[in-house]
N, C-alpha and C. Protein backbone atom coordinates (compact mmCIF):
# COMPACT_ATOMS: atom_id res chain seq x y z
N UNK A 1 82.12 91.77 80.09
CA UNK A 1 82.88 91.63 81.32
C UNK A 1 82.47 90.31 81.98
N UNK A 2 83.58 89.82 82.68
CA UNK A 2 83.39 88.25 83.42
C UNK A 2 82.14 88.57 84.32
N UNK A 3 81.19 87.47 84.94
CA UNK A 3 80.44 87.30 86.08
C UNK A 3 81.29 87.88 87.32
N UNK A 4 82.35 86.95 87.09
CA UNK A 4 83.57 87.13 88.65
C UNK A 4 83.60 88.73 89.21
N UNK A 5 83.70 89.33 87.62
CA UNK A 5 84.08 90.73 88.10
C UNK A 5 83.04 91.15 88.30
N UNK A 6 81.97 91.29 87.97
CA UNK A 6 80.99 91.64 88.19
C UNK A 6 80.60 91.90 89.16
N UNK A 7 80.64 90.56 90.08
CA UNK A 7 79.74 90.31 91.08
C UNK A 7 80.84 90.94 92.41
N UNK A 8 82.43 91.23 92.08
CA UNK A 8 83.32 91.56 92.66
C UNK A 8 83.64 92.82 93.04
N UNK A 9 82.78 93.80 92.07
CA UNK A 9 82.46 95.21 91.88
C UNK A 9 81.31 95.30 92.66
N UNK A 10 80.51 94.47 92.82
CA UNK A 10 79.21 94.92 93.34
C UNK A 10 79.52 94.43 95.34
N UNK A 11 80.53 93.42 95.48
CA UNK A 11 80.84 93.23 96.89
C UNK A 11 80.92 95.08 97.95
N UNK A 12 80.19 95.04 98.81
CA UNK A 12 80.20 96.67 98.98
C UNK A 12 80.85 96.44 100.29
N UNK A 13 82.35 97.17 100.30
CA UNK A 13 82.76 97.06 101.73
C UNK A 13 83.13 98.68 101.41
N UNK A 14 82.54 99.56 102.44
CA UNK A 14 82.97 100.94 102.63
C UNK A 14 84.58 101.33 102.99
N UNK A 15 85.34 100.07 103.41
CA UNK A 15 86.85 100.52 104.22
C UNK A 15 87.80 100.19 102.88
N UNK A 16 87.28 99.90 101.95
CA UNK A 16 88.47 99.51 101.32
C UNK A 16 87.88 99.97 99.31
N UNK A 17 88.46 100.63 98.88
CA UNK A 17 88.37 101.10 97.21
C UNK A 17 88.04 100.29 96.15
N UNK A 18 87.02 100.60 95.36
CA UNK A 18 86.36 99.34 94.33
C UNK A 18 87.99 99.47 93.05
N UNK A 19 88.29 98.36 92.92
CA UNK A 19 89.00 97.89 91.67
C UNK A 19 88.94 98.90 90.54
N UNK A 20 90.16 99.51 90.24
CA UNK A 20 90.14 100.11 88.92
C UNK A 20 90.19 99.93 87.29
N UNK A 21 90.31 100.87 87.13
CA UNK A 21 89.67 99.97 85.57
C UNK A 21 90.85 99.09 85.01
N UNK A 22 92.28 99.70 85.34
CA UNK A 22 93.26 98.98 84.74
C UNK A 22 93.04 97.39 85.75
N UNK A 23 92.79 97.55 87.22
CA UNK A 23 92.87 96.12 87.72
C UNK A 23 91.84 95.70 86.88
N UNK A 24 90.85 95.85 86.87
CA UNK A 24 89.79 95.36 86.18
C UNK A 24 89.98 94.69 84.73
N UNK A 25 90.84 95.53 83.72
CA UNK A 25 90.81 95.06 82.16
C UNK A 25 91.72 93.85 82.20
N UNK A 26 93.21 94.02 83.40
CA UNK A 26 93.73 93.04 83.65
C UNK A 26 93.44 91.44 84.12
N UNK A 27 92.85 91.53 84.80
CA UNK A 27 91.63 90.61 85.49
C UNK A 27 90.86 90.23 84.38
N UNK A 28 90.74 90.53 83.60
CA UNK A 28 89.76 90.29 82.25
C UNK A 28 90.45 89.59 81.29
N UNK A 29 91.82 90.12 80.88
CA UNK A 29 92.41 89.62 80.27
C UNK A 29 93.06 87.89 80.81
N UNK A 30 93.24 88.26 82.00
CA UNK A 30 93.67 86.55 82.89
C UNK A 30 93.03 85.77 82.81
N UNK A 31 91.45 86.23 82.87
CA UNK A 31 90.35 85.49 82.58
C UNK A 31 89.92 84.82 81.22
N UNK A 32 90.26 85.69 80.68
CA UNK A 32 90.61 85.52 78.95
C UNK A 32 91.30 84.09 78.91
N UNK A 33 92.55 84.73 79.41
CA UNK A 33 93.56 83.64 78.55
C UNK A 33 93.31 81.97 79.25
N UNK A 34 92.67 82.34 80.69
CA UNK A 34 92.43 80.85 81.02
C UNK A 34 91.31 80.09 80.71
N UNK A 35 90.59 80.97 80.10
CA UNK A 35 89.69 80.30 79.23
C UNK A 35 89.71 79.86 77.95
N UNK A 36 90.63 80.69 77.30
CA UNK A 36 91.30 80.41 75.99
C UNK A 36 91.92 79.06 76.11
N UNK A 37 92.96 78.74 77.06
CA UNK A 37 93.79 77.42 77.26
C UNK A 37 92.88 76.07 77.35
N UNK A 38 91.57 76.38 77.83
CA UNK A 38 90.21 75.52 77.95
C UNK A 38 91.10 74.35 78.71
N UNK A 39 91.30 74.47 79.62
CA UNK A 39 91.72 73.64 81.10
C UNK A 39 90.57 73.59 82.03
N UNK A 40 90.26 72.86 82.64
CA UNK A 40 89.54 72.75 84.03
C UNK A 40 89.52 73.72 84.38
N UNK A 41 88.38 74.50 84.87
CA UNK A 41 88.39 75.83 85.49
C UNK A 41 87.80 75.91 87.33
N UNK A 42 89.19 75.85 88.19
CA UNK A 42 89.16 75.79 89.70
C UNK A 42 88.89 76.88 89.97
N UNK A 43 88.05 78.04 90.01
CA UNK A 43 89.18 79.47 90.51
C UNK A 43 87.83 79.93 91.64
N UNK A 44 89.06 80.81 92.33
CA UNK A 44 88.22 81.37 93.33
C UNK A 44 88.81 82.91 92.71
N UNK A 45 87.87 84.07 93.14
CA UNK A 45 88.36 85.35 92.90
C UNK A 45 87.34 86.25 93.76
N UNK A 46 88.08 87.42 94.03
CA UNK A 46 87.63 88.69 94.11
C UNK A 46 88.35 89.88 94.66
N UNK A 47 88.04 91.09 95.22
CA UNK A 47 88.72 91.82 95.68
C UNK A 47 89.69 91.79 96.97
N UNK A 48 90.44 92.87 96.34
CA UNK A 48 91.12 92.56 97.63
C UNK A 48 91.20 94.19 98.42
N UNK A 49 91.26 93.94 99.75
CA UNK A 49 91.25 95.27 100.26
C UNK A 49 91.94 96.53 100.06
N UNK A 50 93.00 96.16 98.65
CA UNK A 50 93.54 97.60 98.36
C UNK A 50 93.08 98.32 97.30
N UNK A 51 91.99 97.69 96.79
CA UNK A 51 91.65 98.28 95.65
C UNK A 51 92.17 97.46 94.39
N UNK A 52 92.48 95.89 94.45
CA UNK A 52 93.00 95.26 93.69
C UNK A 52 91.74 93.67 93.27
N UNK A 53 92.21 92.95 91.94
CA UNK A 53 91.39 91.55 92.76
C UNK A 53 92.48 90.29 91.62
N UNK A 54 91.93 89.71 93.21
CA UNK A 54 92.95 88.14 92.80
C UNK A 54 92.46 87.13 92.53
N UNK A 55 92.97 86.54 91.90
CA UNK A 55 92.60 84.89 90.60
C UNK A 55 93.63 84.19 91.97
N UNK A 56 93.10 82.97 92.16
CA UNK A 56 93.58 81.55 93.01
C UNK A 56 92.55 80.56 91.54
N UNK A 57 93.85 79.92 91.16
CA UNK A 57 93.33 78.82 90.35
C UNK A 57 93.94 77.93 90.68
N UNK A 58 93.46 76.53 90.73
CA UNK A 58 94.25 75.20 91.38
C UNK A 58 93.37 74.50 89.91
N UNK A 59 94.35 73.61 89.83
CA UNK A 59 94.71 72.58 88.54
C UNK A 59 95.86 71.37 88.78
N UNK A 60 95.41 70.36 89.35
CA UNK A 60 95.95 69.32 89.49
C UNK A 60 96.71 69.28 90.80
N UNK A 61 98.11 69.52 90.17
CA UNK A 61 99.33 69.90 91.58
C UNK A 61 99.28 70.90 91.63
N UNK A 62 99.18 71.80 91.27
CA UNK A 62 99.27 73.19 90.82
C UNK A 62 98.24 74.46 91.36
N UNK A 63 98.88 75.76 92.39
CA UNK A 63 97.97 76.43 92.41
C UNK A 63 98.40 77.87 91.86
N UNK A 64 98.14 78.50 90.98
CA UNK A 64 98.28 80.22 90.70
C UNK A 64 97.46 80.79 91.40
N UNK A 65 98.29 81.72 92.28
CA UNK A 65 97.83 82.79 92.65
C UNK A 65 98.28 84.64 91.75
N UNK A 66 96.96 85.01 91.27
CA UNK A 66 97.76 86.17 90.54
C UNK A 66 96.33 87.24 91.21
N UNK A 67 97.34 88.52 91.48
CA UNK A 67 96.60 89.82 91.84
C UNK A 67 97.01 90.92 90.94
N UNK A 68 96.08 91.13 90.44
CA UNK A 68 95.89 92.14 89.20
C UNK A 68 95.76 93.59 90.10
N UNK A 69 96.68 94.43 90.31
CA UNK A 69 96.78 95.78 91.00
C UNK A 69 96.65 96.40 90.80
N UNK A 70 96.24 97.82 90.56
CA UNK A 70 95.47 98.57 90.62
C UNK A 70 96.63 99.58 90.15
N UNK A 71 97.71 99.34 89.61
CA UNK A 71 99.14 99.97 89.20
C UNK A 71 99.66 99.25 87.95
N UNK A 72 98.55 98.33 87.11
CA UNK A 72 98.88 97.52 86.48
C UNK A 72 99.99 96.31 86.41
N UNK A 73 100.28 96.21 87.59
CA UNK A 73 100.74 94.97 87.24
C UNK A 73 100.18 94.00 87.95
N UNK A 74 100.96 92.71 87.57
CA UNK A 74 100.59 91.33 88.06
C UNK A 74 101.19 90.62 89.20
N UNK A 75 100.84 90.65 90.35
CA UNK A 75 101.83 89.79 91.10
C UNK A 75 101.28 88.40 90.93
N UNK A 76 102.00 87.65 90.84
CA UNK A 76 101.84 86.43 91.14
C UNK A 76 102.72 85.27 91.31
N UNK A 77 102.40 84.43 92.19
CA UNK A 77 102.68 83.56 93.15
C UNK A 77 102.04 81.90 92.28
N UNK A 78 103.29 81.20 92.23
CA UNK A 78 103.08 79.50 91.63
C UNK A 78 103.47 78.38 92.49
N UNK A 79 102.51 77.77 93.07
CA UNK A 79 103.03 76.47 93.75
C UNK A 79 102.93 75.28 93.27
N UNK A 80 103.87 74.13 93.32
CA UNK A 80 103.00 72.87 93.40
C UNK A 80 103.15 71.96 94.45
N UNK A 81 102.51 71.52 94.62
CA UNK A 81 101.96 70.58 95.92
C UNK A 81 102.40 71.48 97.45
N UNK A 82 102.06 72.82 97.25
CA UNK A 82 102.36 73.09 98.21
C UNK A 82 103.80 74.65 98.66
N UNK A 83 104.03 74.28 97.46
CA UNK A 83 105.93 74.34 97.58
C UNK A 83 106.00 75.65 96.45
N UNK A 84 106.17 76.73 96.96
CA UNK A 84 105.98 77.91 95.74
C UNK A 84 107.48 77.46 94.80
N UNK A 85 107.39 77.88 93.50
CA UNK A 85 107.93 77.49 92.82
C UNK A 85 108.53 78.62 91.66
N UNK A 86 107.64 79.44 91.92
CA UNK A 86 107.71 81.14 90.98
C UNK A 86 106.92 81.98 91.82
N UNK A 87 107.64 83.26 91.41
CA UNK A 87 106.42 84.59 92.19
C UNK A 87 107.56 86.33 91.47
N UNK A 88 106.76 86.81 91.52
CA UNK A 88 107.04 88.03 90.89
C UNK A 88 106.23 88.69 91.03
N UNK A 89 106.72 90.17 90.60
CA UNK A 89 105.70 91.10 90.13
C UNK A 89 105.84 91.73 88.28
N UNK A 90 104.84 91.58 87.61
CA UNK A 90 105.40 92.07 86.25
C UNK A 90 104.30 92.63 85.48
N UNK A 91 104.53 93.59 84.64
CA UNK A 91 103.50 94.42 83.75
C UNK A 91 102.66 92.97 82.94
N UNK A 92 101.49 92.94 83.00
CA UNK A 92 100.72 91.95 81.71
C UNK A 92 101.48 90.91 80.77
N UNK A 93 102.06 91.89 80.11
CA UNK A 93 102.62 91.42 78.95
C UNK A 93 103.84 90.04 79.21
N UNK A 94 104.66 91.07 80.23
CA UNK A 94 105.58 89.98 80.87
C UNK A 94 104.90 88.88 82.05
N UNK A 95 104.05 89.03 81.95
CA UNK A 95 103.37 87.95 82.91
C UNK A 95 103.01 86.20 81.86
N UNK A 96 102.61 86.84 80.83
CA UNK A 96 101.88 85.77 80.02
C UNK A 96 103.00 84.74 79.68
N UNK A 97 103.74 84.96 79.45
CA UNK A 97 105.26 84.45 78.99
C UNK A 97 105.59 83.62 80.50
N UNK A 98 105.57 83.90 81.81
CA UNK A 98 106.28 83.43 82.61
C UNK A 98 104.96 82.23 83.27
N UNK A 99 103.57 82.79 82.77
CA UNK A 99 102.36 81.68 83.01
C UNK A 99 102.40 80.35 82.45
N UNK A 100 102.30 81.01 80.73
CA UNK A 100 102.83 79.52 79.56
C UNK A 100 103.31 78.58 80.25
N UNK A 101 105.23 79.36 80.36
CA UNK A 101 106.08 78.30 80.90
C UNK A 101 105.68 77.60 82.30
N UNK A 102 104.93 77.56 83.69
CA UNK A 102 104.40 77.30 84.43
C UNK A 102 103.26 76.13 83.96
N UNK A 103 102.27 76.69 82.37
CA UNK A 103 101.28 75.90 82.53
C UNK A 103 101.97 75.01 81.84
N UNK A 104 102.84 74.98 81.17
CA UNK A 104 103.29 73.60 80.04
C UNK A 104 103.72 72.75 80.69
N UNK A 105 104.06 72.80 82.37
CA UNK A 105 104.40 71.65 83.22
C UNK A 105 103.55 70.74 83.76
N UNK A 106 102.27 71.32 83.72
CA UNK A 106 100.77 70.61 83.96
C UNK A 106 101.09 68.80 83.30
């Protein structure tokens, strides 16, 4: 398992639900693949108060925001310079496909 998550599981706020395993494997897998692409690695992450946790990666012009939910899917949000450009919500699978096309504009 990533550090990120790790240390994101261990953040202890009593008002709000630790990340489930599906946010969790998801989050793993994002982590995966942006390490796989071996790009500059910007990212900020961690939970979010619903029981979810979110990747903010910035790369050049470019910022992804993706929240891995706790219902398995992915929302995420694409800007560049500012200016969102994509955003959805979609199961994993259909996420990776709509990232690619986003990162091949880098």
């Amino acid at each position: 398992m990533h550090p990120q998550i790790i240390a994101a599981l261990n953040i202890g706020n009593p008002y709000s639900p630790k990340p489930n395993d599906i946010a969790q494997r998801n989050a793993e897998m994002v982590l995966n693949y942006i390490e796989d692409i071996n790009l500059e690695r910007n990212l900020r992450f961690g939970p979010t108060l619903s029981g979810s946790l979110f990747i903010t990666w910035k790369i050049e012009d470019w910022e992804f925001q993706m929240e891995c939910a706790k219902n398995a899917y992915i929302i995420y949000s694409f800007s560049k310079v500012g200016y969102q450009i994509a955003s959805g919500c979609v199961m994993f699978d259909d996420f990776i496909p709509q990232f690619e096309k986003y990162l091949l504009m880098l």
